[in-house]
Every structure is written in C-alpha cells, then in structure tokens.
Protein backbone atom coordinates (compact mmCIF):
# COMPACT_ATOMS: atom_id res chain seq x y z
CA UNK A 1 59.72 167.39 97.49
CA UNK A 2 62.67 164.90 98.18
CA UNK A 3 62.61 162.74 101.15
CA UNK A 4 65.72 163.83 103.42
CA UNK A 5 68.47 161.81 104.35
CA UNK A 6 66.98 161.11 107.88
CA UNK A 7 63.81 159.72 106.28
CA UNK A 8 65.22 157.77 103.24
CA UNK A 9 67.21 155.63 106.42
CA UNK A 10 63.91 154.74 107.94
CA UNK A 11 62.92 153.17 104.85
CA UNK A 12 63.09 149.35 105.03
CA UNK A 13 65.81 148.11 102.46
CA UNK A 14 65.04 145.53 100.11
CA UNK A 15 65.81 142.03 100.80
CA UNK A 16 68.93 140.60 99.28
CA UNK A 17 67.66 137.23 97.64
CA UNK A 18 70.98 134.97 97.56
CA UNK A 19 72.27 133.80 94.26
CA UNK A 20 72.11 129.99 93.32
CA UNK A 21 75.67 128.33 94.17
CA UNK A 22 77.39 126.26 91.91
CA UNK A 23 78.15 123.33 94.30
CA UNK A 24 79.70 120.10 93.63
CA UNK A 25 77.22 117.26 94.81
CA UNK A 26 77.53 114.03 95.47
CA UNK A 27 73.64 112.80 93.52
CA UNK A 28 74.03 109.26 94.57
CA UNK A 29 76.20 105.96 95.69
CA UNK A 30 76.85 102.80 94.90
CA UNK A 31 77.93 100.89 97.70
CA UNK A 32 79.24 97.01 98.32
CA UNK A 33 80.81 96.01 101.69
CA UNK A 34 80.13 93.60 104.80
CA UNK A 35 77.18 95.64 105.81
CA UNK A 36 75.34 95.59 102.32
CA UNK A 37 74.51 97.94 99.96
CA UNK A 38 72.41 100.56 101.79
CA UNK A 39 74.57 103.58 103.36
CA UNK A 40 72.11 103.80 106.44
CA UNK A 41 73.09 100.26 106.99
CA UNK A 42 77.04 101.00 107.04
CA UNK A 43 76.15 103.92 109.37
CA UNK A 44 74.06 101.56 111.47
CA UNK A 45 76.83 99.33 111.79
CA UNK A 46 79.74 101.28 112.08
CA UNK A 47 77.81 103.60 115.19
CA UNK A 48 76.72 100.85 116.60
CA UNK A 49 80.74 99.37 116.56
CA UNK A 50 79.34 96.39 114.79
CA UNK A 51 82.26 94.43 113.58
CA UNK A 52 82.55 92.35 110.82
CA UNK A 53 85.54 89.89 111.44
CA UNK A 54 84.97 86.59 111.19
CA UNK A 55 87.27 83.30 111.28
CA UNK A 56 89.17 82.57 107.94
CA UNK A 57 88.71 79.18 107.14
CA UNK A 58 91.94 78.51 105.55
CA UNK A 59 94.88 80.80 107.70
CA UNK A 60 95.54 79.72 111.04
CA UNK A 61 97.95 81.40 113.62
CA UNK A 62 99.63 80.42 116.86
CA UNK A 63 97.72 81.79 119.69
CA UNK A 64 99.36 84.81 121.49
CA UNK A 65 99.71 82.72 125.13
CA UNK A 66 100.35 79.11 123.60
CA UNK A 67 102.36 78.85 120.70
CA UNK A 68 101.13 75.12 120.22
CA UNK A 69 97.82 76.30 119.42
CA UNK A 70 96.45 77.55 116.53
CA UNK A 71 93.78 79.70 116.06
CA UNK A 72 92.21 80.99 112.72
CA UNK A 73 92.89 84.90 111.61
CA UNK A 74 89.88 86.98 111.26
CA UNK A 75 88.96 88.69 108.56
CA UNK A 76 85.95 90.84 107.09
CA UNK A 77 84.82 88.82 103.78
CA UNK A 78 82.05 89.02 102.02
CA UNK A 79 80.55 85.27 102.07
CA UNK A 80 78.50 85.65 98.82
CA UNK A 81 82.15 85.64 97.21
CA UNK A 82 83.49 82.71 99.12
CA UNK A 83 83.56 80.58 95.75
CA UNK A 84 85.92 83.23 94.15
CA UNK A 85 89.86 82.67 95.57
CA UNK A 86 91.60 85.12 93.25
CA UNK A 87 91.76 89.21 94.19
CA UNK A 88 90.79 89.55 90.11
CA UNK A 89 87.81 87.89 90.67
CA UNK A 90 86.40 89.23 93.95
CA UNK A 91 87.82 92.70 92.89
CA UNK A 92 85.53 92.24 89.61
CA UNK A 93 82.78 91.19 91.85
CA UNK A 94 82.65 93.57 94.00
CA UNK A 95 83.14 96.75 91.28
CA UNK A 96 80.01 95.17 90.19
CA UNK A 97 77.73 94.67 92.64
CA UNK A 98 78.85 98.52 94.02
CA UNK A 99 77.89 99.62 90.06
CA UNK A 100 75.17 97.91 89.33
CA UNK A 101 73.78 99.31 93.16
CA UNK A 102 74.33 102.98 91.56
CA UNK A 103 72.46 101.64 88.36
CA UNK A 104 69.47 100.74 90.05
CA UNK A 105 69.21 103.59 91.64
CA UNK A 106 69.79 105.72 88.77
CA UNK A 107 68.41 103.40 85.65
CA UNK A 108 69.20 106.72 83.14
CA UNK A 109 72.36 107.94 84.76
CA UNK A 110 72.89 111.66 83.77
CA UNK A 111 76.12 111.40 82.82
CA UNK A 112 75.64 113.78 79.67
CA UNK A 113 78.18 114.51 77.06
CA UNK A 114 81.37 114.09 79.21
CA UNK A 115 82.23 111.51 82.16
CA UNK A 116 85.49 111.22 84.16
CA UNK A 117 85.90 107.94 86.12
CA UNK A 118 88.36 107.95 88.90
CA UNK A 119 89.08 104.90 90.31
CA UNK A 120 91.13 103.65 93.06
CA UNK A 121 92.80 100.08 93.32
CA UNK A 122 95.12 98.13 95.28
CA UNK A 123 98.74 99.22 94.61
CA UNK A 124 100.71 96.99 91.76
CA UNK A 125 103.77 96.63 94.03
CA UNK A 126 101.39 94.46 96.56
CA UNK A 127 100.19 90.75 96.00
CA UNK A 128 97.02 91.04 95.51
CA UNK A 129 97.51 94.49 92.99
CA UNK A 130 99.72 92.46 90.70
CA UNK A 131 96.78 90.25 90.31
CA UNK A 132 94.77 92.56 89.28
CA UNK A 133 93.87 92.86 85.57
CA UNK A 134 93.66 96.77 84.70
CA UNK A 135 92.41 96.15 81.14
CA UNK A 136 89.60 93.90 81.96
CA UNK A 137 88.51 96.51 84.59
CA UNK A 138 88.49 99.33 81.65
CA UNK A 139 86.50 97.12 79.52
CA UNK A 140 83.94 95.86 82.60
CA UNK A 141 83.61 99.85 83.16
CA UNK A 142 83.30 101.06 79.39
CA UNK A 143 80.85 98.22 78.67
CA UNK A 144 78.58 98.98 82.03
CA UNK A 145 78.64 102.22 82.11
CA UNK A 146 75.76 104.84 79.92
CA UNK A 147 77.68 106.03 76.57
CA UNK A 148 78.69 109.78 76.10
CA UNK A 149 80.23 111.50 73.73
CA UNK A 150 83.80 111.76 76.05
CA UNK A 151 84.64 109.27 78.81
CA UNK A 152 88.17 109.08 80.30
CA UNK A 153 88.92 106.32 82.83
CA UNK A 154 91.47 106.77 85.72
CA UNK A 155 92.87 103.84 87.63
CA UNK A 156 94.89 105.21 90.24
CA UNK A 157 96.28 103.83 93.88
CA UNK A 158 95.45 105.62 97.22
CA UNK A 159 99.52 106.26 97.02
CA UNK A 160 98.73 108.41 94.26
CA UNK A 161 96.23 110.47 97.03
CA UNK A 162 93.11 109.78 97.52
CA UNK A 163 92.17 113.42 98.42
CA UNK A 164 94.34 114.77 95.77
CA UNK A 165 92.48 113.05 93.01
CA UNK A 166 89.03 113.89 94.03
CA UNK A 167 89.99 117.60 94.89
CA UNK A 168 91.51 117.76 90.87
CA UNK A 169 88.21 115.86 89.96
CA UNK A 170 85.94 118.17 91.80
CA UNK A 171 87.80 121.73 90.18
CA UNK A 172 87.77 120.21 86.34
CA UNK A 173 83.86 119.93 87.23
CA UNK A 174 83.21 123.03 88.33
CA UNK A 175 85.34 124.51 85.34
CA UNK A 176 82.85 122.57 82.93
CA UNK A 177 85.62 120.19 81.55
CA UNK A 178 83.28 117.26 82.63
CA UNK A 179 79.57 116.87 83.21
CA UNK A 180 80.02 114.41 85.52
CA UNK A 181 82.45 112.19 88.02
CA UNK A 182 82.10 108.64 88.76
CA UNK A 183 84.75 108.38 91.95
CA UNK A 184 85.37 105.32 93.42
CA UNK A 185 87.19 102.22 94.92
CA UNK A 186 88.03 98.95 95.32
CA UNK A 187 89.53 96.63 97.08
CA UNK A 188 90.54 93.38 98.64
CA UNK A 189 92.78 92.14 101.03
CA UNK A 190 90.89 88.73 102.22
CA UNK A 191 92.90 85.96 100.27
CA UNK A 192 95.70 83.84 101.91
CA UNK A 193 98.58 85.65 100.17
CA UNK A 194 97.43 89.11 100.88
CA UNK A 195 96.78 87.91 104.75
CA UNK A 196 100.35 86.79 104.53
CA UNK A 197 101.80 89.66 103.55
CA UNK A 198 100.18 92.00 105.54
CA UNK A 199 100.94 89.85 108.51
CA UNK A 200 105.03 90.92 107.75
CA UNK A 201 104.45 94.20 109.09
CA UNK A 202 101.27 94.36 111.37
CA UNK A 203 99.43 91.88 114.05
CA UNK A 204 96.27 90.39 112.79
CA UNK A 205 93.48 89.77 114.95
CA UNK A 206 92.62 86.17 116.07
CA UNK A 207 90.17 84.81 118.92
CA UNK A 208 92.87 85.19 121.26
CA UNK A 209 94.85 87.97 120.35
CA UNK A 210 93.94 92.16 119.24
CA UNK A 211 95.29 93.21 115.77
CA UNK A 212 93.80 94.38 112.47
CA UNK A 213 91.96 91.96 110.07
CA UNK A 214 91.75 92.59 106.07
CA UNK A 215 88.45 93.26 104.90
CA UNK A 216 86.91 94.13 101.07
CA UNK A 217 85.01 96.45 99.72
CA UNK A 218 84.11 98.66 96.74
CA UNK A 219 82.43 102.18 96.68
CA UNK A 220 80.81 104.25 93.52
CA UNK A 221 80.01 108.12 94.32
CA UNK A 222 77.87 110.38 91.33
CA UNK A 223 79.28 113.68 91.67
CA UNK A 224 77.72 116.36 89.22
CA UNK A 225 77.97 120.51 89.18
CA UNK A 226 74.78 121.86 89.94
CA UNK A 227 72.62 125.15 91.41
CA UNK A 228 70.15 122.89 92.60
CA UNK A 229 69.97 120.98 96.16
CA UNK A 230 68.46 117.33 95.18
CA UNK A 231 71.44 115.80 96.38
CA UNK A 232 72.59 113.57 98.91
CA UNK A 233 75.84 116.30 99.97
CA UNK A 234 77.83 119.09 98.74
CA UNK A 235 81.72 118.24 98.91
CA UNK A 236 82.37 122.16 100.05
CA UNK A 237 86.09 121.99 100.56
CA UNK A 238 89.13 119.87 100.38
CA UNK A 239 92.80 120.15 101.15
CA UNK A 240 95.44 117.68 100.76
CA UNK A 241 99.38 117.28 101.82
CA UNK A 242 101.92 115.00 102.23
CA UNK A 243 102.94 113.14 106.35
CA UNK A 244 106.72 113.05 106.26
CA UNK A 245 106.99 110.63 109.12
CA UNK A 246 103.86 108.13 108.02
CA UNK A 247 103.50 105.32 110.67
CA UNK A 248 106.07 107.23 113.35
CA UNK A 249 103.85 108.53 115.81
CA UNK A 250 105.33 107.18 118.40
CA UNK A 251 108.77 108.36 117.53
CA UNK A 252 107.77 111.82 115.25
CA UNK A 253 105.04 114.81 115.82
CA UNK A 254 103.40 113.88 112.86
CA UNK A 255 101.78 117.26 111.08
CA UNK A 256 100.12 116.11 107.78
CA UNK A 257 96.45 115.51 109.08
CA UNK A 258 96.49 118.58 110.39
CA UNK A 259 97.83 120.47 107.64
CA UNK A 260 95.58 119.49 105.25
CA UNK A 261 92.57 120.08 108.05
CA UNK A 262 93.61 123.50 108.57
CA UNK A 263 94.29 123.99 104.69
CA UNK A 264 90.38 122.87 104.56
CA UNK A 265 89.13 125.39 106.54
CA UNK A 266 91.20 128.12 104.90
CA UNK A 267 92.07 129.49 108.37
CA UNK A 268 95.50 129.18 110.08
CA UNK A 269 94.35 130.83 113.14
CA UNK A 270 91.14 129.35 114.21
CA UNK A 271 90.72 125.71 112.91
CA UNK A 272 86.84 124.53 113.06
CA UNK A 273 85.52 122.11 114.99
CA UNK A 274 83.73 119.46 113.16
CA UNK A 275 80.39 118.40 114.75
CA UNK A 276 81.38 115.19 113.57
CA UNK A 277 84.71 113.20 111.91
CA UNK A 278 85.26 110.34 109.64
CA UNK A 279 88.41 108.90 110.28
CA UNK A 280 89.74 105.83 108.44
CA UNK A 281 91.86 104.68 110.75
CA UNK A 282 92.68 101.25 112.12
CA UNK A 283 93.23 100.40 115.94
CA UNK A 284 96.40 100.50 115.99
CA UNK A 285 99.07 102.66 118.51
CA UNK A 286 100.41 104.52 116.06
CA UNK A 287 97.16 105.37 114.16
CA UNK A 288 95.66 106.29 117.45
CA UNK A 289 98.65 108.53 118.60
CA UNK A 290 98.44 110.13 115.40
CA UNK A 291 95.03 111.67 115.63
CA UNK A 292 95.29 112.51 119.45
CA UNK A 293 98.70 114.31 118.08
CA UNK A 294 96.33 116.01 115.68
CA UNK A 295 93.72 117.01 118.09
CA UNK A 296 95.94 118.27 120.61
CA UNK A 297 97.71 120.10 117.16
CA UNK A 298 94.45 121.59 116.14
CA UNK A 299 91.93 121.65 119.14
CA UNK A 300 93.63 121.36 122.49
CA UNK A 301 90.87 122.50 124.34
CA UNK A 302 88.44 120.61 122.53
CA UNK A 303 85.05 119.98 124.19
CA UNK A 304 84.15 116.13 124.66
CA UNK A 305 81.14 115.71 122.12
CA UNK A 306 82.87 115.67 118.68
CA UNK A 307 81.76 112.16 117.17
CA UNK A 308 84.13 110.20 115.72
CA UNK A 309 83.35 107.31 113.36
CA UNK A 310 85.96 104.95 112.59
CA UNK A 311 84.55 102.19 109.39
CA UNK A 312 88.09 100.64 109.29
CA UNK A 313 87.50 99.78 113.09
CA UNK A 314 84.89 97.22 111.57
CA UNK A 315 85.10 96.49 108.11
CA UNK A 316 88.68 96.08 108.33
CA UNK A 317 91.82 97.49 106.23
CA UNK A 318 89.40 98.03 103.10
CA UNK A 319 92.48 98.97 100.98
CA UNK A 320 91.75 101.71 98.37
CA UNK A 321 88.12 101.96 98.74
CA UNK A 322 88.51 103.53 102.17
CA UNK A 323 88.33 107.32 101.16
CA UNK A 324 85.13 106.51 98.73
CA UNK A 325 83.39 104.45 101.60
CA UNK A 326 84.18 107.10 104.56
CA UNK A 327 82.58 109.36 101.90
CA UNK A 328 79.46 107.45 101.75
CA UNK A 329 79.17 106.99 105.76
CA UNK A 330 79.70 110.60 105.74
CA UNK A 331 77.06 111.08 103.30
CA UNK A 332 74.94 108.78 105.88
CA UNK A 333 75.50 110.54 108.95
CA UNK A 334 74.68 113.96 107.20
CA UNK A 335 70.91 112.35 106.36
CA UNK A 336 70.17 110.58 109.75
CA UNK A 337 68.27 113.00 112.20
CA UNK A 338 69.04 112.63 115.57
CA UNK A 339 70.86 114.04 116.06
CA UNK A 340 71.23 116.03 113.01
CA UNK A 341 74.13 118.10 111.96
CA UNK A 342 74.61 120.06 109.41
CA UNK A 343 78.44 119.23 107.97
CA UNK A 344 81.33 116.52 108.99
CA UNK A 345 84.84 116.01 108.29
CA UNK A 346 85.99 113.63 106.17
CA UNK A 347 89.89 112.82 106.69
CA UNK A 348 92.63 110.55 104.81
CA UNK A 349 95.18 109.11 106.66
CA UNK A 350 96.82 105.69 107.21
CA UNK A 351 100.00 103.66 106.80
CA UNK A 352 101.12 105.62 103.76
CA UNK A 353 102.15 109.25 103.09
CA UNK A 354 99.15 110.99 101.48
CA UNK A 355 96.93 112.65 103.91
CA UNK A 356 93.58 115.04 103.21
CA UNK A 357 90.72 116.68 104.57
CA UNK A 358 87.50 117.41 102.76
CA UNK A 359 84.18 119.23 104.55
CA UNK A 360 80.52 117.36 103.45
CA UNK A 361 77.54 119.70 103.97
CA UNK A 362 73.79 118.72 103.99
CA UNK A 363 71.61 120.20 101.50
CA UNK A 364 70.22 123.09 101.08
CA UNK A 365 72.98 125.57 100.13
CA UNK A 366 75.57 126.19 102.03
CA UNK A 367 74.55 130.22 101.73
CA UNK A 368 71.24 129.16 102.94
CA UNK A 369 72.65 126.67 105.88
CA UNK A 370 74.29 130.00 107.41
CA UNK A 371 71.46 132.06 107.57
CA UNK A 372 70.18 129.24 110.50
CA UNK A 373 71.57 129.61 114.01
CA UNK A 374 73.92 126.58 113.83
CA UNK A 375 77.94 126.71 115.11
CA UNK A 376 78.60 123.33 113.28
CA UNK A 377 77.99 124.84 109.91
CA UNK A 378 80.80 125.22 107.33
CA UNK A 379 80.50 127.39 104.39
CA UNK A 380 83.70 127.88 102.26
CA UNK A 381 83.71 127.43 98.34
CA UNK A 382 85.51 125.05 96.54
C-alpha cells in the first residue's frame, strides 16, 4: 500500500550537500614595503596608525611659519635601498625582494601550463616612469619566474585601472584561458625628482607642516581557479567605473566610488555594509570629502563600527602598487581573529579617474560562510 500524501510530508527530506564552487583565490603574496615582508606586519602597522615617514636627507623645504628655515621633507623609504638613487634601480629592487618573498614561500610555484602576469608601474608621462626600463623588467620577470608552456606579461599603469585589470584577469581564469595570475605592483616615488614633482601639485609633509610624503613599495598576489579552500581569500566580486570629477570633491558630488561599490554588490537598492574597508586614500581634503560623499551616497544611516584602514595614511603615496598592497592588508585583516570577520571591501580611488570595488571573503566557501549566522557575510559569484 502507498504512503498518502499526508504521510510522505512527514518524511524528513534528504539533505542537500552543496556543490564545490569554482572560486578565484588569492594562494599566496609576495610582499615588500616599509613594514617588511610579512602581511600581519603591514596589518600591525597600518591598525596600529604606525607611520613610516621619515626625514629625506637630501630635500629640504621652508618651514610653514618661517620661511628662513628649512626643514627636510618626509618620506617613507626603504633604508636597505638607500645606496640605489635611480627609480630603475629601487623599482628593480623592490620587484625582487616582493618575488623572491612569494618564491620562498612557494619554492615549486604551481603555475602549470599557462601564466598571465599583470603588472602595474608608475605612469611613463611621470619622472620617475620615464626612468623606468620596461624591457629589463620583462626579462628580470621571464628569467625569475617557473617556466610554462604559455606566459604573457602585462605592464600596465593604475591609469589603465587597477580594478579593471584584475576583474579581466580574474574572468579569463575562471574561463580556463590561464592556470594561473601573478598580479602585482610597483612603485616608487622617494627620489629628489619625483619629490619635486609631486610637490607642483600637493603639500608634502615636513616636521613642521601636514601634507603627504612619497613612499615605495612593491606587491606580488598568486591567484589560481580552484574548488578547494587552502587559500589565503576568495576575490568574490568586483566592479569598476570611471570618477568624472577626480580630485573635485570640494567643488563636485563625486559618484564613481560608489558606483562601482554598488555595481559590486549587484544591488541598486540596498548597498551592503562592509564589516570592514580598505581604502587607499591619502589625508588629504579632497580624498577625505570624497569618501564621506560616498558614505553619505551609499550608507547615510550608517552605524559607527565599520573599520576603515587607510595603508596610504602610513606608507605614503605608494604609486601603482597601492591596489595590490590594499589587497594583501585585506588578505591580513580577513586571517587575524579578533575580531574576526568574515569579508571586507577593497576600494580604488585616488587622484586619477579609475575607481573600483572588489569584495575579499575568508575561506571556506562562500556557500558554506552563509549557512553561519553572520550579517557581514557576502556571497555573490564572480
């Protein structure tokens, strides 16, 4: 006799088991800036709002109250490159103390039959970029790097969007053109030329006065496909745009930044919350404005505990390896405990007009995150 209708609903239903998602993760980092190589140092430092400026020896300024006196810019070098003058030759240095970092890490990197590099550098229509020798970077990175059957190198400039080239990086990887990304930058902006020219269109800081100060840097991240959760954070979702009005907050409503954070939540009408934000902004007014504009744009009644984390605050204007490095203190954040969270916001913004959002979730899968009681979580596919 067949069980009724009645009874066949009292029946408990088989469990749904969840399939594997194909995620894009970010396996490991190579990392060179003021506060070392380790990311839980450059979290340590930046939370604690440990700056890194220090007096440069050879660029002195009039002080802000008494134009007789002089007092020496700061800036955010790295003194284990003080010998080396040229932007080449620190750039060089640092791309290879950030590689070889990811190399020792990873002695057999799994790069398989296919690699994309992506690599960010200072813009050729600045000093310090038409320095900067292109070639001998290709050759540094073909030489270094493990051999596969297909590698394609990338030099790009964050004017080309930052963003924009690791959201086209991450979608050729999960449509199995590559087997893995190497994503990264560099950059420089500590020599007396590049001080000089950046002093043409913002205040630098000094003893005696506030400003910005240039600082250096250079960032690998190891981004493979995978089903798996070994990982150090899925990249979940990414949006990027254009800011018509870069650098006019005090003049413009400025509605890139929160474009492309809407566009990364994939919902126009109720714009998430992040737990926690990476922002590579300076300290300037306009730069400030520009995310309270953006806040008030996308979360006016915002509660007081979102954490914001600000690396440019104190490593300086790192140049083109800001998106990379706000990556890896992202990356940081997601792995240190208390108090843990479970996903952050990663934003682009700054002096030029590219702007972008992308979401960084902790491992395990996303699909497994939700099934926890947490209201920071984010779960939307690539």
């Amino acid at each position: 006799m067949c069980p009724s209708k009645t009874s066949l609903a009292s029946y408990p239903s088989r469990p749904e088991v969840a399939k594997p998602q194909t995620v894009v993760q970010i396996m490991d980092i190579g990392l060179c800036c003021r506060f070392g190589s380790e990311t839980a140092a450059l979290f340590g430092g930046v939370a604690t709002n440990m700056s890194t400026a220090r007096p440069h020896p050879g660029l002195m300024l009039p002080a802000e109250n008494n134009p007789d006196q002089l007092q020496p810019i700061h800036t955010g070098a790295l003194p284990e490159f003080d010998d080396l003058t040229s932007p080449q030759d620190r750039l060089l240095a640092l791309l290879e103390e950030a590689l070889y970092n990811l190399l020792e890490k990873q002695p057999s990197l799994p790069v398989g039959r296919s690699l994309l590099v992506i690599l960010l550098l200072p813009p050729i229509d600045t000093i310090r970029g038409s320095q900067v020798d292109h070639q001998q970077i290709q050759a540094f990175l073909r030489s270094t790097l493990p051999e596969a059957e297909q590698v394609e190198i990338r030099l790009l400039t964050p004017a080309d969007g930052s963003v924009s080239a690791l959201l086209e990086a991450c979608e050729q990887l999960k449509k199995g053109m590559w087997d893995a990304v190497l994503f990264g930058g560099a950059d420089t902006l500590v020599d007396t030329a590049t001080c000089l020219e950046v002093m043409q269109s913002r205040t630098l800081l000094t003893a005696g006065s506030s400003g910005i100060f240039p600082g250096e840097a250079a960032v690998f991240l190891f981004l493979q496909k995978t089903t798996t959760a070994p990982g150090l954070a899925h990249i979940t979702t990414l949006a990027a745009t254009v800011e018509p009005f870069p650098g006019q907050a005090d003049e413009k409503s400025m509605t890139g930044l929160a474009e492309a954070i809407r566009k990364s939540t994939q919902d126009d009408q109720n714009t998430l919350e992040p737990a926690a934000v990476i922002l590579p902004l300076d300290a300037s007014a306009c730069q400030t404005l520009e995310w309270h504009q953006v806040r008030q744009n996308l979360w006016p009644n915002a509660r007081q505990g979102m954490e914001e984390l600000y690396p440019c605050h104190f490593l300086g204007d790192i140049g083109a390896a800001t998106l990379p490095l706000s990556v890896a203190l992202g990356c940081a954040r997601l792995d240190f405990t208390y108090s843990a969270i479970t996903s952050l916001l990663v934003c682009e913004a700054g002096a030029t007009p590219p702007r972008g959002a992308l979401w960084l979730h902790k491992p395990p899968y996303p699909g497994e995150a939700m099934s926890r009681k947490s209201s920071k979580t984010v779960t939307i596919p690539l």
